[in-house]
ModelCIF file with pLDDT and N, C-alpha, C, O atoms, coordinates in Angstrom:
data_MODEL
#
_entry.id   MODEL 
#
_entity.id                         1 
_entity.type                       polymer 
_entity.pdbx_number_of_molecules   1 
#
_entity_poly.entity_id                      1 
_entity_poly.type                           'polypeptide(L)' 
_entity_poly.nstd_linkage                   no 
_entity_poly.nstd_monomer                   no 
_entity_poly.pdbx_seq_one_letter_code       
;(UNK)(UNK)(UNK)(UNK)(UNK)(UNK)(UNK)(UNK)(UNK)(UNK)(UNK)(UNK)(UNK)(UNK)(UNK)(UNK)
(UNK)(UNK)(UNK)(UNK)(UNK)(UNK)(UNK)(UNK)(UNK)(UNK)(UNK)(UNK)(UNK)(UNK)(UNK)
;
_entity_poly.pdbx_seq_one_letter_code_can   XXXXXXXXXXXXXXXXXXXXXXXXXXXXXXX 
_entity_poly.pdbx_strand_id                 A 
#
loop_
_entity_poly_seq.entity_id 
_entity_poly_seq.num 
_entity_poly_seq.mon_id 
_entity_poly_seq.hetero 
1 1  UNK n 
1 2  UNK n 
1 3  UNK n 
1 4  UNK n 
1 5  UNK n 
1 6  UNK n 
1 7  UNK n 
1 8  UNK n 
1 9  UNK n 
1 10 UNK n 
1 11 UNK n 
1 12 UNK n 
1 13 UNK n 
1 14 UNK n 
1 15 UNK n 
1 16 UNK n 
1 17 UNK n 
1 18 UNK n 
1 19 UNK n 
1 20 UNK n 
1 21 UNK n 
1 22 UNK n 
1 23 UNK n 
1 24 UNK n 
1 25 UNK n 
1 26 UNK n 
1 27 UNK n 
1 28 UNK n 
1 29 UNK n 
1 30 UNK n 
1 31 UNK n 
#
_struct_asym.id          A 
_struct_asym.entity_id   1 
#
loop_
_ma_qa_metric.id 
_ma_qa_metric.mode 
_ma_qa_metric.name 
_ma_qa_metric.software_group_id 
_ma_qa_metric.type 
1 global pLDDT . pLDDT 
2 local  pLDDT . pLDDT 
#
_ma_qa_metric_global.metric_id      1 
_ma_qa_metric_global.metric_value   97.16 
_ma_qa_metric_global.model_id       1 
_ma_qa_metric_global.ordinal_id     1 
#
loop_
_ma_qa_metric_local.label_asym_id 
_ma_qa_metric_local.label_comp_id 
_ma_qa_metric_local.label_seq_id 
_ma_qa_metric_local.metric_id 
_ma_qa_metric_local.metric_value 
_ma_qa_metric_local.model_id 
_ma_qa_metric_local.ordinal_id 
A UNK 1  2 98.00 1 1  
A UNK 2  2 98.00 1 2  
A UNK 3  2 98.00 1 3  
A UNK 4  2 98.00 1 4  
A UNK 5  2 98.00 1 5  
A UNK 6  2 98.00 1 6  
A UNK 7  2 98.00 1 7  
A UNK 8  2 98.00 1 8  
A UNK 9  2 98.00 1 9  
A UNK 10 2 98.00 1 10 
A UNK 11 2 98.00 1 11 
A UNK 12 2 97.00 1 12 
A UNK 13 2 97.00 1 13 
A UNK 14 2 96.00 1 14 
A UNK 15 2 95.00 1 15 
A UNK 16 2 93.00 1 16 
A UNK 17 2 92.00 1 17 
A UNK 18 2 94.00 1 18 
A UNK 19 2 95.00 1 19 
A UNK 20 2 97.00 1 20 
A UNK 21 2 98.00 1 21 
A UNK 22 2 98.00 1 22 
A UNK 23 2 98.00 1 23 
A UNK 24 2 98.00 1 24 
A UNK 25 2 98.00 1 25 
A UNK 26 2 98.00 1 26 
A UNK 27 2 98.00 1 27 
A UNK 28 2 98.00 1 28 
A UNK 29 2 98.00 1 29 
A UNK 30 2 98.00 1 30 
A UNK 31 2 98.00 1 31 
#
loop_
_atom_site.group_PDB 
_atom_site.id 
_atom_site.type_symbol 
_atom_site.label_atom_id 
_atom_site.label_alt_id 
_atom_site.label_comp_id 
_atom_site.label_asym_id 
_atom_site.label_entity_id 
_atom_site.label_seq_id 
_atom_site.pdbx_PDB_ins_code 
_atom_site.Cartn_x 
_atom_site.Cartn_y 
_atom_site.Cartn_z 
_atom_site.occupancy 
_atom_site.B_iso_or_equiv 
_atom_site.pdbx_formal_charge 
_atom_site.auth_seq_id 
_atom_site.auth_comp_id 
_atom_site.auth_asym_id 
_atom_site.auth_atom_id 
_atom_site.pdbx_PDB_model_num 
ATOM 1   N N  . UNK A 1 1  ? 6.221   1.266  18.349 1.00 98.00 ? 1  UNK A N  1 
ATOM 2   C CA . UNK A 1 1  ? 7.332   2.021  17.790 1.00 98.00 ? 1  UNK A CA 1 
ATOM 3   C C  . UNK A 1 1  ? 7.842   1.514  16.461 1.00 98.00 ? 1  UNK A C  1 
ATOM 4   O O  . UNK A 1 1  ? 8.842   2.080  16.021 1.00 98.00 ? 1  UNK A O  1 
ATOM 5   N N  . UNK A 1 2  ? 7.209   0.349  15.621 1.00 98.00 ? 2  UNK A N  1 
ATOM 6   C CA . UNK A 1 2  ? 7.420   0.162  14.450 1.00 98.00 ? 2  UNK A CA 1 
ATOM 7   C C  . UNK A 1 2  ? 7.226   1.070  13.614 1.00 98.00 ? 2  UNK A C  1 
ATOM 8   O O  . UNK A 1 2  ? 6.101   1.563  13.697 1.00 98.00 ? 2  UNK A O  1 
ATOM 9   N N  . UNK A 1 3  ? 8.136   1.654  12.531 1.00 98.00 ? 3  UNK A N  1 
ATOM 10  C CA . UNK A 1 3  ? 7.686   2.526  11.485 1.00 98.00 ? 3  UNK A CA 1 
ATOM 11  C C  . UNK A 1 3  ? 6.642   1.413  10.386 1.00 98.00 ? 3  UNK A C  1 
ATOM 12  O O  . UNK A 1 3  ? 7.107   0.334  10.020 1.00 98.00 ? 3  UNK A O  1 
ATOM 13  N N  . UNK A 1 4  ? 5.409   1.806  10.016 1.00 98.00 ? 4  UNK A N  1 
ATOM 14  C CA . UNK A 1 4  ? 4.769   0.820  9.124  1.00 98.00 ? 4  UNK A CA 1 
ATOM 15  C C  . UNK A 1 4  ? 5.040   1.880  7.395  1.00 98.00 ? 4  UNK A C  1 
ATOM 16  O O  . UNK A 1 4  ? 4.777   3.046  7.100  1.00 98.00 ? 4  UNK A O  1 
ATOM 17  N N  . UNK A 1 5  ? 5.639   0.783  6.667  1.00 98.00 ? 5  UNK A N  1 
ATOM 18  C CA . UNK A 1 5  ? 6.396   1.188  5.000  1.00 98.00 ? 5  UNK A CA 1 
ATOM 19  C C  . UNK A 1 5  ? 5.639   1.293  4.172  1.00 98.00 ? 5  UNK A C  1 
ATOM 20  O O  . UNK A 1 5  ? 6.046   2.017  3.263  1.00 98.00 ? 5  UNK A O  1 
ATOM 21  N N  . UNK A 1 6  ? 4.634   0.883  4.029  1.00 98.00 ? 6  UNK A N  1 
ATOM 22  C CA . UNK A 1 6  ? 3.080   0.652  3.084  1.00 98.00 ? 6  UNK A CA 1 
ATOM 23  C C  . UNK A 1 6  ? 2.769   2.055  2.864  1.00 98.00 ? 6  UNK A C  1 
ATOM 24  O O  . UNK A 1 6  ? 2.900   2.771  3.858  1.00 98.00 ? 6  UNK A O  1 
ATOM 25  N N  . UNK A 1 7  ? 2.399   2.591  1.822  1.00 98.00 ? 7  UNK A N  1 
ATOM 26  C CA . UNK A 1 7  ? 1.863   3.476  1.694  1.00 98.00 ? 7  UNK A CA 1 
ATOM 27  C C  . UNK A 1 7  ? 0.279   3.572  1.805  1.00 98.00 ? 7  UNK A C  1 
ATOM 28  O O  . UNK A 1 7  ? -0.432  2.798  1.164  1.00 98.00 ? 7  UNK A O  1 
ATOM 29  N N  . UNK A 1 8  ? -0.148  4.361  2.482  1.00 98.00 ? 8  UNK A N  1 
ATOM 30  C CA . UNK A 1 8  ? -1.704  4.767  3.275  1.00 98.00 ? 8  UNK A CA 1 
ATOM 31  C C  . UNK A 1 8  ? -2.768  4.237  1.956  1.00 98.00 ? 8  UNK A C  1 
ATOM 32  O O  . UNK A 1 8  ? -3.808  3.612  2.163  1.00 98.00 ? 8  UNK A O  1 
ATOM 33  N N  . UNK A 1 9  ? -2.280  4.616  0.628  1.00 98.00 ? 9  UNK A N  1 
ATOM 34  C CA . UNK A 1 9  ? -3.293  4.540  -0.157 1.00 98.00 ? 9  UNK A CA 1 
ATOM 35  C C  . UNK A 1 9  ? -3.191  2.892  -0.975 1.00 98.00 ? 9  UNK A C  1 
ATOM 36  O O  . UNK A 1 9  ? -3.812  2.527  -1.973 1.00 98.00 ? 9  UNK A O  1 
ATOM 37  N N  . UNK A 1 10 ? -2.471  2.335  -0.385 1.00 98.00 ? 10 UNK A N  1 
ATOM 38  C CA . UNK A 1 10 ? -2.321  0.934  -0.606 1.00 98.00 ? 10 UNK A CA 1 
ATOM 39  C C  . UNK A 1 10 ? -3.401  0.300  -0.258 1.00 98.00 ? 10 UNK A C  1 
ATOM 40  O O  . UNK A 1 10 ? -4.298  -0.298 -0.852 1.00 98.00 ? 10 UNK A O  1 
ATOM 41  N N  . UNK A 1 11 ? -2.913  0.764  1.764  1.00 98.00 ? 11 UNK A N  1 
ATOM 42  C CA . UNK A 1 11 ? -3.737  0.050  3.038  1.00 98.00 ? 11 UNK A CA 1 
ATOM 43  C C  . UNK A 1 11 ? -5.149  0.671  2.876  1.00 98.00 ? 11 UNK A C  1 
ATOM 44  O O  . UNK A 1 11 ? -6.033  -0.078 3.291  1.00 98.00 ? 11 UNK A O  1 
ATOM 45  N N  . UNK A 1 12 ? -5.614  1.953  2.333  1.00 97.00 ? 12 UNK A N  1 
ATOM 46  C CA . UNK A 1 12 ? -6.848  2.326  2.379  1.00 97.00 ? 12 UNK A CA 1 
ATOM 47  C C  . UNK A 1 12 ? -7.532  1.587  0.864  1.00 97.00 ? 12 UNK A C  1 
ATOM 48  O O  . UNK A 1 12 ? -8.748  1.417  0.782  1.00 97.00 ? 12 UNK A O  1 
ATOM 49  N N  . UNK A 1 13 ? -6.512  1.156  -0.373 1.00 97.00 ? 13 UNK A N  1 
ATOM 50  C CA . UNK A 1 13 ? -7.391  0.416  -1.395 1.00 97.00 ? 13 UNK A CA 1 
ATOM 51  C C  . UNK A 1 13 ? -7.876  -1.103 -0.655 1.00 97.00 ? 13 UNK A C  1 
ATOM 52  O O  . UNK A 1 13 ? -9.007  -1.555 -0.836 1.00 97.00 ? 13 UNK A O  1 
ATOM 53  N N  . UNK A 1 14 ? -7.002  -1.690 0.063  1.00 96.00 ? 14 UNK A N  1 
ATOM 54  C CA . UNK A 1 14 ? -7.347  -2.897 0.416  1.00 96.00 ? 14 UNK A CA 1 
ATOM 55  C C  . UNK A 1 14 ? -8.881  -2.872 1.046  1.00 96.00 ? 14 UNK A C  1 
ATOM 56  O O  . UNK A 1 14 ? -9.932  -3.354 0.623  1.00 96.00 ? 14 UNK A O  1 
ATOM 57  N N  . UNK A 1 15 ? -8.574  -2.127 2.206  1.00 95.00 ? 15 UNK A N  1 
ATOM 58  C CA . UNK A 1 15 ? -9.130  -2.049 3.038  1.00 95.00 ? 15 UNK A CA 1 
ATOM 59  C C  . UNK A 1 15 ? -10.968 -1.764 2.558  1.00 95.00 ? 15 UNK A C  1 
ATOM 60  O O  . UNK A 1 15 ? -12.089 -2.118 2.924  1.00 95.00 ? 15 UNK A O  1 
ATOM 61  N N  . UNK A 1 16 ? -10.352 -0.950 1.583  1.00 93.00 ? 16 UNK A N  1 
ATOM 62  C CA . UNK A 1 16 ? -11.871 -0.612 0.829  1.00 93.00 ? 16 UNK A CA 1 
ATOM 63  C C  . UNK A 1 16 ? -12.207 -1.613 -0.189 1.00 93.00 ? 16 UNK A C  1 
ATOM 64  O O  . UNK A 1 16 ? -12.982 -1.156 -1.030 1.00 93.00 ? 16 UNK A O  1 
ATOM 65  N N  . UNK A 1 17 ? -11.867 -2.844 -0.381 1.00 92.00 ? 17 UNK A N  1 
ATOM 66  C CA . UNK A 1 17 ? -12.072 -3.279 -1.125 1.00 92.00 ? 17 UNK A CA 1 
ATOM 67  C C  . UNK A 1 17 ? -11.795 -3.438 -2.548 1.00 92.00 ? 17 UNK A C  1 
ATOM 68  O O  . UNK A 1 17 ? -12.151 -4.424 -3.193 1.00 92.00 ? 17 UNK A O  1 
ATOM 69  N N  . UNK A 1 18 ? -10.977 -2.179 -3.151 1.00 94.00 ? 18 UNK A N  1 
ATOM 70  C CA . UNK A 1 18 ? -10.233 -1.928 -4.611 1.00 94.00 ? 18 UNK A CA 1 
ATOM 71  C C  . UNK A 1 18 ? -9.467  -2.019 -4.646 1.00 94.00 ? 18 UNK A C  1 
ATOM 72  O O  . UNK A 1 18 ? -8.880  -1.868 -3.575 1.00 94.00 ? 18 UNK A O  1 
ATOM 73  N N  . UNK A 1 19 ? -8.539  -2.394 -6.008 1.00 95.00 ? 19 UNK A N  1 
ATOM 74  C CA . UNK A 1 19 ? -6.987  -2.695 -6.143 1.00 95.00 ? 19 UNK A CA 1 
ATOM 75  C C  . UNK A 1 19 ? -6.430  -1.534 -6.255 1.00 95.00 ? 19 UNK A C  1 
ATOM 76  O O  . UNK A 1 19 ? -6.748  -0.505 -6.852 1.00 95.00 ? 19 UNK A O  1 
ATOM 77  N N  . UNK A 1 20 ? -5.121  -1.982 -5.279 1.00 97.00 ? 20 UNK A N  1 
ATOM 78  C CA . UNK A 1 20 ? -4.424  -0.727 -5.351 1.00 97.00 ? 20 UNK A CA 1 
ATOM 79  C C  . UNK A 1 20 ? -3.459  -0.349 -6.085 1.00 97.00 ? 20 UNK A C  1 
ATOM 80  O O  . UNK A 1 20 ? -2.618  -1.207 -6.355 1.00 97.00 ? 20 UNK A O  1 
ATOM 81  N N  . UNK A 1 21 ? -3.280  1.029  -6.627 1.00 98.00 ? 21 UNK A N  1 
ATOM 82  C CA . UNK A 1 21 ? -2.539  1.725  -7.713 1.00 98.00 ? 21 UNK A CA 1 
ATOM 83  C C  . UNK A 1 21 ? -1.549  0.554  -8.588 1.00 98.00 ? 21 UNK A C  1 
ATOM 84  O O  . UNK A 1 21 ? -1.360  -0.479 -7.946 1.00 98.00 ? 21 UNK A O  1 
ATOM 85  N N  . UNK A 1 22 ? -0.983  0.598  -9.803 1.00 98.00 ? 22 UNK A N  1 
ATOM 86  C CA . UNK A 1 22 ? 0.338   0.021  -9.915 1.00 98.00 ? 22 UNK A CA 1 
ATOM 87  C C  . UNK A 1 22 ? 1.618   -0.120 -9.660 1.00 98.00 ? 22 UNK A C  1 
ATOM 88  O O  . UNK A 1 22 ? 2.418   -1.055 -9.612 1.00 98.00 ? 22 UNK A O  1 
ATOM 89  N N  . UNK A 1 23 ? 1.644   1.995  -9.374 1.00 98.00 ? 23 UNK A N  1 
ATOM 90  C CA . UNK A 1 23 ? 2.573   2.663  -8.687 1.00 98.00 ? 23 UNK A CA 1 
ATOM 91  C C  . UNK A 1 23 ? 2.640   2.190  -7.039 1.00 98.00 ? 23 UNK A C  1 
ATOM 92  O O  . UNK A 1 23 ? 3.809   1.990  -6.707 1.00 98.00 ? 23 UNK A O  1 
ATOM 93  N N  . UNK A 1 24 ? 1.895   2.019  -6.201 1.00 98.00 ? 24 UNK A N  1 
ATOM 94  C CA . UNK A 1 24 ? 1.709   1.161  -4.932 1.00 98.00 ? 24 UNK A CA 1 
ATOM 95  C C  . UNK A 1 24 ? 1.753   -0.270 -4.621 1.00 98.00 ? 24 UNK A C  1 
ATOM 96  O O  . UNK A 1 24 ? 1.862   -0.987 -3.626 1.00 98.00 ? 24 UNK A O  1 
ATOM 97  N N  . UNK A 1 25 ? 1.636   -0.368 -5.737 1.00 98.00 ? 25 UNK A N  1 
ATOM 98  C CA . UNK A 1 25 ? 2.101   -2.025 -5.839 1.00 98.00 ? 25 UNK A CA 1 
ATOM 99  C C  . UNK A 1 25 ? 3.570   -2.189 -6.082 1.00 98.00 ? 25 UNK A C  1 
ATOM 100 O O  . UNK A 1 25 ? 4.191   -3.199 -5.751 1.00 98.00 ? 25 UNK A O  1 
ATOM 101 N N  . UNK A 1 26 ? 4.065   -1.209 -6.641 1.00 98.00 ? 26 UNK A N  1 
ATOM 102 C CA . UNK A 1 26 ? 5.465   -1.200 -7.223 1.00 98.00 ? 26 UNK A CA 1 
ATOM 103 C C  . UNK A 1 26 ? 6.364   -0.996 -5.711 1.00 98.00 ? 26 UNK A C  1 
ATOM 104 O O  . UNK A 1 26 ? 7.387   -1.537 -5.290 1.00 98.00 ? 26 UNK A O  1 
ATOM 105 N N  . UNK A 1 27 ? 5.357   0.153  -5.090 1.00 98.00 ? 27 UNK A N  1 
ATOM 106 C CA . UNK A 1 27 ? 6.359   0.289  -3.917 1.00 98.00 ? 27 UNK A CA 1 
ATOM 107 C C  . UNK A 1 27 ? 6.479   -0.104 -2.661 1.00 98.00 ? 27 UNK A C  1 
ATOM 108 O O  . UNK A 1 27 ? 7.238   0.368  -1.814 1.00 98.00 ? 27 UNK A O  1 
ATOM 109 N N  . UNK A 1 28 ? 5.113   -1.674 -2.455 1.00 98.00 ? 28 UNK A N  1 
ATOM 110 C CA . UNK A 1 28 ? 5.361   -2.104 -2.045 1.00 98.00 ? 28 UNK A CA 1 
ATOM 111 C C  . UNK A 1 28 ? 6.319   -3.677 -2.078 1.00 98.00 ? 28 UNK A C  1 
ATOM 112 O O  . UNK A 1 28 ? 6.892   -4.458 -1.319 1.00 98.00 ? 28 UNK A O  1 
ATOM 113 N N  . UNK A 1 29 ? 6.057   -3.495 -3.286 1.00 98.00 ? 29 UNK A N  1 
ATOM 114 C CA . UNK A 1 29 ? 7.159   -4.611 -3.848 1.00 98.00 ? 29 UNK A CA 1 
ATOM 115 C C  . UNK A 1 29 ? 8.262   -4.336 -3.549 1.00 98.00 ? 29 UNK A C  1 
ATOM 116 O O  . UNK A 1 29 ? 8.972   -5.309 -3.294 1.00 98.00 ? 29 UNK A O  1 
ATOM 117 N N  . UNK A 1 30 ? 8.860   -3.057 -3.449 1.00 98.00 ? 30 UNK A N  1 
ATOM 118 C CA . UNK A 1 30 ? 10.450  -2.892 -2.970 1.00 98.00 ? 30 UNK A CA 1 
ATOM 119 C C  . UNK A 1 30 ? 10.515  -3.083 -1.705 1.00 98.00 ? 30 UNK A C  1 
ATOM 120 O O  . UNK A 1 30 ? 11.481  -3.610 -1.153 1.00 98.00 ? 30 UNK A O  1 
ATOM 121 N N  . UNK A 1 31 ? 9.468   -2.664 -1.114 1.00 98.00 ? 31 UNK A N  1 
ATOM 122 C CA . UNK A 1 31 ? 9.837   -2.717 0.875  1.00 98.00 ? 31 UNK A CA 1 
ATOM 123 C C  . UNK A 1 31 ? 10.506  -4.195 0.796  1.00 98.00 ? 31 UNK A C  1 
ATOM 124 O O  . UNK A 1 31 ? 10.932  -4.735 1.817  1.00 98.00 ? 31 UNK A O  1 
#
């Protein structure tokens, strides 16, 4: 029942191996 804050295309750059967006970096920096 945790809400997860990351945006999908963050967790799918990692995940794939590429850096993710700047804009996604930005917003995970605020979480």
């Amino acid at each position: 029942g945790l809400t997860i804050k990351t945006p999908w295309a963050f967790q799918a750059a990692i995940m794939n191996g590429t850096d993710p967006s700047p804009q996604d970096v930005a917003l995970q920096t605020q979480l």
